[in-house]
PDB file of N, CA and C in Angstrom:
ATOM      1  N   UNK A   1      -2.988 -14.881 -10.633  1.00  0.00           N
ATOM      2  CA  UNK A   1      -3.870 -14.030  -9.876  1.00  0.00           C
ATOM      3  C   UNK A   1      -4.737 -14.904  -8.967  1.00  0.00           C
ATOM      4  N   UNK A   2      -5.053 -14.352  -7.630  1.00  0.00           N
ATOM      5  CA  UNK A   2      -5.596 -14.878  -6.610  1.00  0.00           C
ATOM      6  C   UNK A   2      -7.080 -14.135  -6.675  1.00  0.00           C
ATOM      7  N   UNK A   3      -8.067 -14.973  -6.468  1.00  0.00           N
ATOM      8  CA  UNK A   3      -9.154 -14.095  -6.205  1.00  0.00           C
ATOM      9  C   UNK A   3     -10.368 -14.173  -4.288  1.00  0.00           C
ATOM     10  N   UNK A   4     -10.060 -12.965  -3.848  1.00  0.00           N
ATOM     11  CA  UNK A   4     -10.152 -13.149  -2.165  1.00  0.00           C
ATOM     12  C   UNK A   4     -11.234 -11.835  -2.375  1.00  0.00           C
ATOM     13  N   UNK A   5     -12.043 -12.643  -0.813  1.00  0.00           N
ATOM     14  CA  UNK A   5     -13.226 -11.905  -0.473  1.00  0.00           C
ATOM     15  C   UNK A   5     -13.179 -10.688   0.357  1.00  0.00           C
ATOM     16  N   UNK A   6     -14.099 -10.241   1.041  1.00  0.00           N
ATOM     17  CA  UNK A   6     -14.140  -9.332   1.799  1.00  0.00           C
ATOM     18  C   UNK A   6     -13.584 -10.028   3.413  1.00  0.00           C
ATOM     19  N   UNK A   7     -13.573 -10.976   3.560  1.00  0.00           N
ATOM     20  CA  UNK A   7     -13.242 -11.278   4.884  1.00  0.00           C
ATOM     21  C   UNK A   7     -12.079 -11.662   4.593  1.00  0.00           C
ATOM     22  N   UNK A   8     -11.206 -12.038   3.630  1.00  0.00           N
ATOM     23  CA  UNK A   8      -9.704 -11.974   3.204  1.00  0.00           C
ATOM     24  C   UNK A   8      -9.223 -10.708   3.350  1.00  0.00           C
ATOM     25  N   UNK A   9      -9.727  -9.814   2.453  1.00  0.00           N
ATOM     26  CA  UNK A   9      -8.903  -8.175   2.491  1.00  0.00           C
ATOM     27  C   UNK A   9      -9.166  -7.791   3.594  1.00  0.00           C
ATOM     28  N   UNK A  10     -10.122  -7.591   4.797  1.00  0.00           N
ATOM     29  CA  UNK A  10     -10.105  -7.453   6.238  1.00  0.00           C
ATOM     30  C   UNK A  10      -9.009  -8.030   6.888  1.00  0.00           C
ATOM     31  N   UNK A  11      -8.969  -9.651   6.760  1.00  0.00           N
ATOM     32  CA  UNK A  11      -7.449  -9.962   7.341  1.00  0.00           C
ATOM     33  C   UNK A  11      -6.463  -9.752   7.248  1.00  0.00           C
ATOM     34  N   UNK A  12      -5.998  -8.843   5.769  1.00  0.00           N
ATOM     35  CA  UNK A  12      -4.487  -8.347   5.285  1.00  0.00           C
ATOM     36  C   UNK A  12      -4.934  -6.985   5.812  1.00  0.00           C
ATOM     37  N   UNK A  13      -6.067  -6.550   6.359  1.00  0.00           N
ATOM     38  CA  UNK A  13      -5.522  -5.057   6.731  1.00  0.00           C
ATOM     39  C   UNK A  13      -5.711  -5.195   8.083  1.00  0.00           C
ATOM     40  N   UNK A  14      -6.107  -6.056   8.923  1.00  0.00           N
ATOM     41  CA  UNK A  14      -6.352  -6.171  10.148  1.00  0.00           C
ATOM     42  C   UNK A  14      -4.742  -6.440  10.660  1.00  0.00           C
ATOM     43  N   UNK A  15      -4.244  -7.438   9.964  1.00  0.00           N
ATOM     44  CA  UNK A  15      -3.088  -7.406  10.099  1.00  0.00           C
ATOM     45  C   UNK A  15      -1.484  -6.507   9.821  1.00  0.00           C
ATOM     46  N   UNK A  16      -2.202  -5.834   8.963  1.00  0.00           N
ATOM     47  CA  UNK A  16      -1.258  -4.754   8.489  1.00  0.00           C
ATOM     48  C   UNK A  16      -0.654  -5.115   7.257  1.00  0.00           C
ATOM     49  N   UNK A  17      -0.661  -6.680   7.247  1.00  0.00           N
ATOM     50  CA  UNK A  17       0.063  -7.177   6.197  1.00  0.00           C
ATOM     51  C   UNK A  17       0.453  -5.865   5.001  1.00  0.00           C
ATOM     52  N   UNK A  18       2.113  -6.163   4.642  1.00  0.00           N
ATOM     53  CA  UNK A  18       2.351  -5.508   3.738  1.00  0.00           C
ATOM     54  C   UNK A  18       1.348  -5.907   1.971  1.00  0.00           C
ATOM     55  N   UNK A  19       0.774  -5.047   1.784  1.00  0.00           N
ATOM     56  CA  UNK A  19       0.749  -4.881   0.633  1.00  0.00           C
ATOM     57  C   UNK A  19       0.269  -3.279  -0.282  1.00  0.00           C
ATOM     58  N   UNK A  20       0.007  -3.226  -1.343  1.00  0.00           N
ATOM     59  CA  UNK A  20      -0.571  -2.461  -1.656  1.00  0.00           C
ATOM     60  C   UNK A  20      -1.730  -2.269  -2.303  1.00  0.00           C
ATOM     61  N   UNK A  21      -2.973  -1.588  -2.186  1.00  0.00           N
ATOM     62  CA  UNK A  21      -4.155  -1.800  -2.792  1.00  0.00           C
ATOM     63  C   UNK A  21      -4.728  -0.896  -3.873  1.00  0.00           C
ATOM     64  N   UNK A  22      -4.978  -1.288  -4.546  1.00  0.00           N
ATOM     65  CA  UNK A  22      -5.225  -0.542  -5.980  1.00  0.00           C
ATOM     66  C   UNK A  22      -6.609  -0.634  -6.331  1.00  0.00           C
ATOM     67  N   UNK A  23      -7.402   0.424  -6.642  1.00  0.00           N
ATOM     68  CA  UNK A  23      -8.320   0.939  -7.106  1.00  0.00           C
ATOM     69  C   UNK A  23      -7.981   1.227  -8.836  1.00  0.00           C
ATOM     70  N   UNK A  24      -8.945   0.232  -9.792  1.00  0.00           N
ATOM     71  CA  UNK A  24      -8.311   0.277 -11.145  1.00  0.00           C
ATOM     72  C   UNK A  24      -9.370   1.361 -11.713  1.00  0.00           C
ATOM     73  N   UNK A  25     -10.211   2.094 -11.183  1.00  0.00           N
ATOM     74  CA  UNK A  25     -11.593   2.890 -11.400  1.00  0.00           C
ATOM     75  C   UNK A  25     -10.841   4.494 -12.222  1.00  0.00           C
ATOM     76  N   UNK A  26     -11.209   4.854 -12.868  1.00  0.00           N
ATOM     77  CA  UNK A  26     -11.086   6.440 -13.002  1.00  0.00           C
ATOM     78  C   UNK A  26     -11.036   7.286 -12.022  1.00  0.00           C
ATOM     79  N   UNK A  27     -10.122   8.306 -11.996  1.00  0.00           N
ATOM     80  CA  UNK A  27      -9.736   9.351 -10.976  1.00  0.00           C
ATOM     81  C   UNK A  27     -11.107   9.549 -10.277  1.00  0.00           C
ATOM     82  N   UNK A  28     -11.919  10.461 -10.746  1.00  0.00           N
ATOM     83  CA  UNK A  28     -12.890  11.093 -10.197  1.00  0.00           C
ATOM     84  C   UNK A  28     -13.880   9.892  -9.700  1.00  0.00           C
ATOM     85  N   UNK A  29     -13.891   8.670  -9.829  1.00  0.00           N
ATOM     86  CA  UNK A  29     -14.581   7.399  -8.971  1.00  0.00           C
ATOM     87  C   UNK A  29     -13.761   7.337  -7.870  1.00  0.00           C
ATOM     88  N   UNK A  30     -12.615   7.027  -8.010  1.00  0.00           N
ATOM     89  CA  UNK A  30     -11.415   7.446  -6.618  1.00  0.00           C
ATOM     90  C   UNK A  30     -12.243   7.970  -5.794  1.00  0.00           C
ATOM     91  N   UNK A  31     -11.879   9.609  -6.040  1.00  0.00           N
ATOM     92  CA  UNK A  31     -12.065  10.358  -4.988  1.00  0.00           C
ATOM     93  C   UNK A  31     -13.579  10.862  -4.795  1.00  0.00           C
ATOM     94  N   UNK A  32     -14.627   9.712  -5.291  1.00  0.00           N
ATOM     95  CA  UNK A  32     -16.014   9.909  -4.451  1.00  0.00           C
ATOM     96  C   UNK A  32     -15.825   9.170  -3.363  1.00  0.00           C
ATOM     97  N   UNK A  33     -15.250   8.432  -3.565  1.00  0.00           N
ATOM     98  CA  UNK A  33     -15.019   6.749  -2.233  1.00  0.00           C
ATOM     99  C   UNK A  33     -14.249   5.850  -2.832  1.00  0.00           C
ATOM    100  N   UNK A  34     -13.673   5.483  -1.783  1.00  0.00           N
ATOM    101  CA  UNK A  34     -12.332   4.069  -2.109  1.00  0.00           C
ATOM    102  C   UNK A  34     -12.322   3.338  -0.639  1.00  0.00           C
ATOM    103  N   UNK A  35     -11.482   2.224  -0.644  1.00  0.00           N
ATOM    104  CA  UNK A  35     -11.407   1.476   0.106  1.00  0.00           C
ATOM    105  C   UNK A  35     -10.229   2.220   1.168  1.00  0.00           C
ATOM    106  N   UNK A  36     -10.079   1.774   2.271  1.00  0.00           N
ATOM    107  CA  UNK A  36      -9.493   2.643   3.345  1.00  0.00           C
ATOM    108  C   UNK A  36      -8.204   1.748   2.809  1.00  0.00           C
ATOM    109  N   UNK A  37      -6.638   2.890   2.570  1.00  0.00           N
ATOM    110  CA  UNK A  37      -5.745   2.957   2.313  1.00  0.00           C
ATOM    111  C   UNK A  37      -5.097   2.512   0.856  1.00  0.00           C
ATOM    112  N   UNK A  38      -6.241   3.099   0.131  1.00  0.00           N
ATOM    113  CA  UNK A  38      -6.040   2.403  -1.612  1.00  0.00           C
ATOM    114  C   UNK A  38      -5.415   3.193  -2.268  1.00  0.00           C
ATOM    115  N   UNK A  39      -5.095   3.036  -3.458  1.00  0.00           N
ATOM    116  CA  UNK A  39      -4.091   4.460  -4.207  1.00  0.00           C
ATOM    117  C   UNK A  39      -5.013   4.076  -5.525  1.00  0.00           C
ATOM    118  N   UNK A  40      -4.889   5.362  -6.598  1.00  0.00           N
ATOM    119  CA  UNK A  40      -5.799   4.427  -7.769  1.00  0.00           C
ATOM    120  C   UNK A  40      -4.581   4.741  -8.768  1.00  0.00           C
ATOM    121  N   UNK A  41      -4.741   4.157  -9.431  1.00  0.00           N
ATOM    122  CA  UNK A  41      -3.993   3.452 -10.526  1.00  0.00           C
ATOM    123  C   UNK A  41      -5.086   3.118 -11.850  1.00  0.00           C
ATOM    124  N   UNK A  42      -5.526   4.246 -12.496  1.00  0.00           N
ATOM    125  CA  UNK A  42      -6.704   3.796 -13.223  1.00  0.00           C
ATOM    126  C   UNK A  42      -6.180   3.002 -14.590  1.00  0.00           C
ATOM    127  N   UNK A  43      -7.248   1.915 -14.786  1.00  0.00           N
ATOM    128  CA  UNK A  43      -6.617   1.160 -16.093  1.00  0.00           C
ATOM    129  C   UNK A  43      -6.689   1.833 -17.390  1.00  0.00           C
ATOM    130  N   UNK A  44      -7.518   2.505 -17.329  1.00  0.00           N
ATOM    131  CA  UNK A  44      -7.649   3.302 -18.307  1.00  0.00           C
ATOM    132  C   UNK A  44      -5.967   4.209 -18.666  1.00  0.00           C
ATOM    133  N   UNK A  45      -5.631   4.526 -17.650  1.00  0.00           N
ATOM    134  CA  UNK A  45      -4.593   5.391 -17.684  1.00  0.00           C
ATOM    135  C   UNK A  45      -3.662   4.570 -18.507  1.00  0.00           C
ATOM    136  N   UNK A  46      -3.040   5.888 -19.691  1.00  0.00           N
ATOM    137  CA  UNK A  46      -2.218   4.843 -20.911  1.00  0.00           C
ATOM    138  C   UNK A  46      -0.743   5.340 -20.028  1.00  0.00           C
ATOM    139  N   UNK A  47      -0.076   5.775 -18.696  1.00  0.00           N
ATOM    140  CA  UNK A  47       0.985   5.618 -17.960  1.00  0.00           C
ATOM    141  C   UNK A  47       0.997   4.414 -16.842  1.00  0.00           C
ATOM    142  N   UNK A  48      -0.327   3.298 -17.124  1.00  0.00           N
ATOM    143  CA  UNK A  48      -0.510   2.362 -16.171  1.00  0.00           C
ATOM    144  C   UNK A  48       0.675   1.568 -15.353  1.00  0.00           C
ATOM    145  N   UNK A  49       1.209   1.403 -16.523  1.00  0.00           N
ATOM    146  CA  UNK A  49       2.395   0.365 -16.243  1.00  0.00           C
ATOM    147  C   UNK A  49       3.574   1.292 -15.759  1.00  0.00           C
ATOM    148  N   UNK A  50       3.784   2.917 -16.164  1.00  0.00           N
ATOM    149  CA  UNK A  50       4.261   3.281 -15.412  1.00  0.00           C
ATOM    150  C   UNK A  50       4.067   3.492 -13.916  1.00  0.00           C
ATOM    151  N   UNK A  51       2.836   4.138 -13.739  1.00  0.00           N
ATOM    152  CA  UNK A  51       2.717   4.046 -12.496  1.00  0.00           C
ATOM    153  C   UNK A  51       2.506   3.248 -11.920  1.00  0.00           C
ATOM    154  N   UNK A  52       2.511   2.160 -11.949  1.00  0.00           N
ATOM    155  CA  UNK A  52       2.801   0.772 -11.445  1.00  0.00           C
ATOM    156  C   UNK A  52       3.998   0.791 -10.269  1.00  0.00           C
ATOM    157  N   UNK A  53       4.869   0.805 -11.910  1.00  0.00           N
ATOM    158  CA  UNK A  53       6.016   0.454 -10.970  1.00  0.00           C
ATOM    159  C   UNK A  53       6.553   1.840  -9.972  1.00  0.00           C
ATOM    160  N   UNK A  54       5.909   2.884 -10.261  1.00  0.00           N
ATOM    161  CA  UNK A  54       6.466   3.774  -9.440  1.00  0.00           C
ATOM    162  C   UNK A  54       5.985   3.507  -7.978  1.00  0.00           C
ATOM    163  N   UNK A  55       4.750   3.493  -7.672  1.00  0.00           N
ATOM    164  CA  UNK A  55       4.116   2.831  -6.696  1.00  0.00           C
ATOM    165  C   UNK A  55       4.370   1.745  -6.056  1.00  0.00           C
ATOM    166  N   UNK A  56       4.838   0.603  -7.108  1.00  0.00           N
ATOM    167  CA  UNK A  56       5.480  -0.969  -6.479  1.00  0.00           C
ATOM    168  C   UNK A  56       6.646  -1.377  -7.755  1.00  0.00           C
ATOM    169  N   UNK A  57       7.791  -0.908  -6.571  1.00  0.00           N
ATOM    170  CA  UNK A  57       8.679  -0.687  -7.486  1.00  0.00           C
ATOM    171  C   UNK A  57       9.229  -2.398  -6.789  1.00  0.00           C
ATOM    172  N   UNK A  58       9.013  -3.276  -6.629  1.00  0.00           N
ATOM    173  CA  UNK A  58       9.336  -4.880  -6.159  1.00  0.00           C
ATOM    174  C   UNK A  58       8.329  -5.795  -6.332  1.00  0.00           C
ATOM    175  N   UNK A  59       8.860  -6.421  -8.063  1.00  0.00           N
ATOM    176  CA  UNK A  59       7.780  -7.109  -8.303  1.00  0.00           C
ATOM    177  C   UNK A  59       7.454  -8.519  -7.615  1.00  0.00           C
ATOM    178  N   UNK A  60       8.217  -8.675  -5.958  1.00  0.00           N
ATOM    179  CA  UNK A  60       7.703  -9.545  -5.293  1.00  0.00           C
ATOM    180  C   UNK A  60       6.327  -9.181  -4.278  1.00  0.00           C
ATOM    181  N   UNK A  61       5.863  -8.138  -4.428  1.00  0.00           N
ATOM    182  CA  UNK A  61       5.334  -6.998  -3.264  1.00  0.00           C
ATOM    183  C   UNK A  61       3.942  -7.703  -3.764  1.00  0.00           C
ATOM    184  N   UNK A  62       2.876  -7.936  -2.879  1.00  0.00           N
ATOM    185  CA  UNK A  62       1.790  -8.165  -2.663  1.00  0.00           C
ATOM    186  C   UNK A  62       0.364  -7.325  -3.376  1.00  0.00           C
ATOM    187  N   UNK A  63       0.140  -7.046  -4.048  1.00  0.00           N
ATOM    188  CA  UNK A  63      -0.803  -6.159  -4.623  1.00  0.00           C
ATOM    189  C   UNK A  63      -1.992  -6.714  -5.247  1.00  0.00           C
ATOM    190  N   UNK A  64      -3.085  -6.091  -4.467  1.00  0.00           N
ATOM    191  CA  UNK A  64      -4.682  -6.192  -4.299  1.00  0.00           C
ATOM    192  C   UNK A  64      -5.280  -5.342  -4.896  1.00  0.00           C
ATOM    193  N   UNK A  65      -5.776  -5.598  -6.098  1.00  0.00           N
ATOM    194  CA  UNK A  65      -6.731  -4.908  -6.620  1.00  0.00           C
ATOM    195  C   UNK A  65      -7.918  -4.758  -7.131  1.00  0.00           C
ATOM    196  N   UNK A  66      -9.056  -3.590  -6.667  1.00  0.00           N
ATOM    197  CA  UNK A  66     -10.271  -3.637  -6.759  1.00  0.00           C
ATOM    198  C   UNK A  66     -11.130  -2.769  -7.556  1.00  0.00           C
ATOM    199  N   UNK A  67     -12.170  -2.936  -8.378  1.00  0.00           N
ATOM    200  CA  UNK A  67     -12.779  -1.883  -9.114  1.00  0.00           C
ATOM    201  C   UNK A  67     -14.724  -1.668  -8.600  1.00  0.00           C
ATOM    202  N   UNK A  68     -15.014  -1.618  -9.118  1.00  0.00           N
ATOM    203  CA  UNK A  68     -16.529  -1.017  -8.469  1.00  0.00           C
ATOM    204  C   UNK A  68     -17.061  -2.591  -7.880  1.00  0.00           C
ATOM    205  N   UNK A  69     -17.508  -3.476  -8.513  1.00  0.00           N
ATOM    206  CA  UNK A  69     -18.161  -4.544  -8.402  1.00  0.00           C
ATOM    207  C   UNK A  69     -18.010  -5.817  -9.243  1.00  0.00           C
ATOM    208  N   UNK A  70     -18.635  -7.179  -8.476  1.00  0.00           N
ATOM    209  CA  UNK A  70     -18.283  -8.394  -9.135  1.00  0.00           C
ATOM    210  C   UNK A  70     -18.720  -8.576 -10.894  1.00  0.00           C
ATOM    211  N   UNK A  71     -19.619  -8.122 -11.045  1.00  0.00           N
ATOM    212  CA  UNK A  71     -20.301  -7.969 -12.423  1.00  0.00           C
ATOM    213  C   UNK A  71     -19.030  -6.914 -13.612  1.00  0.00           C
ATOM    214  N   UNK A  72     -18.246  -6.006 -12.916  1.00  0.00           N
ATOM    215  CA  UNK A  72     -16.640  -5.298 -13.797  1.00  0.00           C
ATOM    216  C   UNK A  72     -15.600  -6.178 -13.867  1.00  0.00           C
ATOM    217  N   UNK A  73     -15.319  -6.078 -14.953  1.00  0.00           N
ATOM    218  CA  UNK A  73     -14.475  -6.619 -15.721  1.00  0.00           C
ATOM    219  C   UNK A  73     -12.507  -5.629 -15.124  1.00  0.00           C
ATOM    220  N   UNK A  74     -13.141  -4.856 -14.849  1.00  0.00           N
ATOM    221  CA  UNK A  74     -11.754  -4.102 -15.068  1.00  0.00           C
ATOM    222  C   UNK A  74     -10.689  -4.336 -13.947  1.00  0.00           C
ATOM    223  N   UNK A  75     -11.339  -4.768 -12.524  1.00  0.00           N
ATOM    224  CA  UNK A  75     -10.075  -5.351 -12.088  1.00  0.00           C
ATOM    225  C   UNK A  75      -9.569  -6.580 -12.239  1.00  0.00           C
ATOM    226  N   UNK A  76     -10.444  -7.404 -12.809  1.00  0.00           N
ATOM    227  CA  UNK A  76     -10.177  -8.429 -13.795  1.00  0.00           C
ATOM    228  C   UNK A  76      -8.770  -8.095 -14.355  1.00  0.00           C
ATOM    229  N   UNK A  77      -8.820  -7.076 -15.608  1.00  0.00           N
ATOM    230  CA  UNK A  77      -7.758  -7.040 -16.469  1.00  0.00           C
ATOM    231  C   UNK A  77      -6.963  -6.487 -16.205  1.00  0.00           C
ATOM    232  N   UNK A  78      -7.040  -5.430 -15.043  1.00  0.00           N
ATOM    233  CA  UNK A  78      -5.756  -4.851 -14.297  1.00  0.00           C
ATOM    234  C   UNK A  78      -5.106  -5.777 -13.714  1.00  0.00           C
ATOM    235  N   UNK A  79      -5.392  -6.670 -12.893  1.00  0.00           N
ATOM    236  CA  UNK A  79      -4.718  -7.998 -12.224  1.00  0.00           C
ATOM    237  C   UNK A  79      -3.883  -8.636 -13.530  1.00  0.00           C
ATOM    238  N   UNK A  80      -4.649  -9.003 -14.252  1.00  0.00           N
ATOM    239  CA  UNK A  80      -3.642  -9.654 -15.400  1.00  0.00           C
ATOM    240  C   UNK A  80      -2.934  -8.700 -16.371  1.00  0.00           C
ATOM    241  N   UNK A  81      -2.709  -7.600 -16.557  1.00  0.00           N
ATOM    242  CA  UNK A  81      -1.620  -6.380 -16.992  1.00  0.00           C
ATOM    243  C   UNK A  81      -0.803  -6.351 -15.810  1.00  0.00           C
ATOM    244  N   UNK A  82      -0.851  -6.338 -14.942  1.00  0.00           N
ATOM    245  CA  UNK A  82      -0.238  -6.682 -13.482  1.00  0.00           C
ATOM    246  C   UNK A  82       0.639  -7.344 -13.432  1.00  0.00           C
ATOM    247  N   UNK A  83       0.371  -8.915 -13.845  1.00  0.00           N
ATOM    248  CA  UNK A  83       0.933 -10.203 -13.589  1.00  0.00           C
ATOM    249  C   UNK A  83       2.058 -10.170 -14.834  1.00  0.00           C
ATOM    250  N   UNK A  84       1.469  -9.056 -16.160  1.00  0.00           N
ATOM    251  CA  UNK A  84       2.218  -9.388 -17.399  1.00  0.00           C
ATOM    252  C   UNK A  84       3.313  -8.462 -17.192  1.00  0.00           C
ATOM    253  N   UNK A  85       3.073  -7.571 -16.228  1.00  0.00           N
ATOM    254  CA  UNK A  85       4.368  -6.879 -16.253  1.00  0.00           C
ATOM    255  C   UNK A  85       5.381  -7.203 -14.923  1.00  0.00           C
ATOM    256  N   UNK A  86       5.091  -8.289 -14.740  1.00  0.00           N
ATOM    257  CA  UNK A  86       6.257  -9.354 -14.153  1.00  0.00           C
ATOM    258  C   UNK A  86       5.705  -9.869 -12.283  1.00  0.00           C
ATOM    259  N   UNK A  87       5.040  -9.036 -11.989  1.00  0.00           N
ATOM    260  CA  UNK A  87       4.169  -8.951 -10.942  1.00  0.00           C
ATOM    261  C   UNK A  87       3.698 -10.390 -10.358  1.00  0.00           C
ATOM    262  N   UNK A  88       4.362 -10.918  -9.018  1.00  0.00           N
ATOM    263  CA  UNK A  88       3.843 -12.593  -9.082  1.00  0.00           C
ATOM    264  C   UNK A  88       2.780 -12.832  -7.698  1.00  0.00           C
ATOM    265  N   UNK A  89       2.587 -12.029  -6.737  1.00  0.00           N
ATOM    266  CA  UNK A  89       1.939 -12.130  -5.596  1.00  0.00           C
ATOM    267  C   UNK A  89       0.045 -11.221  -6.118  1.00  0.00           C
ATOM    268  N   UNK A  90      -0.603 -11.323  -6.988  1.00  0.00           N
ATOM    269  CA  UNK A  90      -1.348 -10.307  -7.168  1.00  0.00           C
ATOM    270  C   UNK A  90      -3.041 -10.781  -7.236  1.00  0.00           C
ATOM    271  N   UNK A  91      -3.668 -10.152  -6.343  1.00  0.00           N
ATOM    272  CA  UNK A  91      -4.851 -10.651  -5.758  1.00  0.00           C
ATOM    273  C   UNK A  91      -5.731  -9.757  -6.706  1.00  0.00           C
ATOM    274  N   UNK A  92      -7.324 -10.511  -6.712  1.00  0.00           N
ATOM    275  CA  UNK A  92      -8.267  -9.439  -7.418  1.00  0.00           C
ATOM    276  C   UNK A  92      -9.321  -9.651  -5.832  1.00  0.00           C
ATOM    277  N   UNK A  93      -9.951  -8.551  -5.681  1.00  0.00           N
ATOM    278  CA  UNK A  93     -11.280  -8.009  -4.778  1.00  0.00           C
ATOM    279  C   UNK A  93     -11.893  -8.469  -5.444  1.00  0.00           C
ATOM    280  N   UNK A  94     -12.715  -9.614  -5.290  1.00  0.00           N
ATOM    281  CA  UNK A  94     -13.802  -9.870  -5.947  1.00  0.00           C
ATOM    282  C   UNK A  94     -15.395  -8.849  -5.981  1.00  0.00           C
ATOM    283  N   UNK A  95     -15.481  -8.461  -4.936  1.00  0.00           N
ATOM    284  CA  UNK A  95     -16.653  -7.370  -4.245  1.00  0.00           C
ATOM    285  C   UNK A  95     -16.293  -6.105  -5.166  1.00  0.00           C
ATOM    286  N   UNK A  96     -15.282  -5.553  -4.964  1.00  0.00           N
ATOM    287  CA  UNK A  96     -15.229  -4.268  -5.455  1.00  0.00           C
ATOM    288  C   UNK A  96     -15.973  -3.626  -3.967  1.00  0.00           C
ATOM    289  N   UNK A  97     -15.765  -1.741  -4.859  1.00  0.00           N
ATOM    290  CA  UNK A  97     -16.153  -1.208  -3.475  1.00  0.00           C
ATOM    291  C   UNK A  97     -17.944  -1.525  -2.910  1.00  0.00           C
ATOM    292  N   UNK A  98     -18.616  -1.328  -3.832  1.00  0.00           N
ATOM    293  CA  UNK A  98     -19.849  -1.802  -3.700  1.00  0.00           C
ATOM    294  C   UNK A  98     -19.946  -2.767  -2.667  1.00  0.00           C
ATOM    295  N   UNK A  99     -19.521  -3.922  -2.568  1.00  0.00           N
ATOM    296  CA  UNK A  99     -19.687  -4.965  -1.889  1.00  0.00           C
ATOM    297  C   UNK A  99     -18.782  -4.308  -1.033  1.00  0.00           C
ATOM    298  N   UNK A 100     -17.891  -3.763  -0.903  1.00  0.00           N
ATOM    299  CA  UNK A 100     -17.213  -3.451   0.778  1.00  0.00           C
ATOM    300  C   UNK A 100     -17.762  -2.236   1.438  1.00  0.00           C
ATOM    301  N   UNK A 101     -18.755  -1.289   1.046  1.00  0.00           N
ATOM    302  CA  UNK A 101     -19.519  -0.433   1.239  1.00  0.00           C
ATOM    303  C   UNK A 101     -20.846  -1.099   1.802  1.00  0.00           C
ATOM    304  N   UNK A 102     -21.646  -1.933   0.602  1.00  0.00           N
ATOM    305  CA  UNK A 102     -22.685  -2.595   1.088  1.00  0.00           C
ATOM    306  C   UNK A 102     -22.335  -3.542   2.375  1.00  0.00           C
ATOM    307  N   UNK A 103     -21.222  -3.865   2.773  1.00  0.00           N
ATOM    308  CA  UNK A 103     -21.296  -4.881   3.904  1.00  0.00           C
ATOM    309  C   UNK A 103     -21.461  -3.792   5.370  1.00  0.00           C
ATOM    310  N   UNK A 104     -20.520  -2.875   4.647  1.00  0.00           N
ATOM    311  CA  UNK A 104     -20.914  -1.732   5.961  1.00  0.00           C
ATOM    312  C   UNK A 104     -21.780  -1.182   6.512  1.00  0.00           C
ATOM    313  N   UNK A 105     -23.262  -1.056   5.270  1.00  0.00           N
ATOM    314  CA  UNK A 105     -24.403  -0.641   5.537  1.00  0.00           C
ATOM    315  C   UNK A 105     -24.876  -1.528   6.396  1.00  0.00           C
ATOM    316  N   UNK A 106     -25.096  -2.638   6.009  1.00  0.00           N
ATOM    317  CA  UNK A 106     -25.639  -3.750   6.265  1.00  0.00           C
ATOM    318  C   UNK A 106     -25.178  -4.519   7.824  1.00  0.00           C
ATOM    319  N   UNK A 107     -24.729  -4.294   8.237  1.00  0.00           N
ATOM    320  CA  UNK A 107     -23.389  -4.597   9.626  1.00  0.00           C
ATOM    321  C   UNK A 107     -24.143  -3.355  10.435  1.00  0.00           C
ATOM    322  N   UNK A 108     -24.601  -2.243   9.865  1.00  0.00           N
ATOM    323  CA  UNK A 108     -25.508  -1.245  10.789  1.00  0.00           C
ATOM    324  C   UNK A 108     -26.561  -1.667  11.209  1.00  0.00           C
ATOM    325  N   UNK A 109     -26.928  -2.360   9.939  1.00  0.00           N
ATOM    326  CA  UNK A 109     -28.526  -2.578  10.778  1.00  0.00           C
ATOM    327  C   UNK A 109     -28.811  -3.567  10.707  1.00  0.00           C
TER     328      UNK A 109
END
């Protein structure tokens, strides 16, 4: 596991770069706010590893994943359930959304 900032995940989406981004948060954290083009995949969820691979079905495929903030543990351990289920390109958000929200506020004023 790779661990990249907010001005890293800007460059894989500025670029388009293929990957996919994962939100490891509970459904209903999802859909208050997520990062622009994330899918969630909650760790909690005991079909994790299924939906994994349904989502990234090529365990060479690039996958970034983020949970609320640097102080959570949970995209921590989603990255490494990730990696254990054969997964070799796989980044953690260090920020979480917090920090990619707070940079936005903050860039306003």
């Amino acid at each position: 596991m790779q661990i990249i900032n907010r001005r890293e995940l800007e460059r894989m989406l500025e670029r388009r770069q293929d990957f996919v981004l994962i939100e490891a948060l509970p459904e209903e954290d999802f859909e208050t706010q997520h990062l622009p083009y994330a899918i969630n995949i909650p760790l909690e969820d005991e079909r994790f590893a299924d939906r994994l691979r349904e989502a990234v079905p090529e365990p060479e495929y690039d996958i970034v994943v983020y949970c609320s903030d640097p102080a959570s543990a949970i995209s921590r351990e989603a990255a490494r359930r990730i990696e254990d289920l054969g997964y070799v390109s796989v980044y953690q958000y260090q920020d979480g959304k917090v920090g990619w929200f707070q940079a936005d506020r903050d860039a306003v004023h």
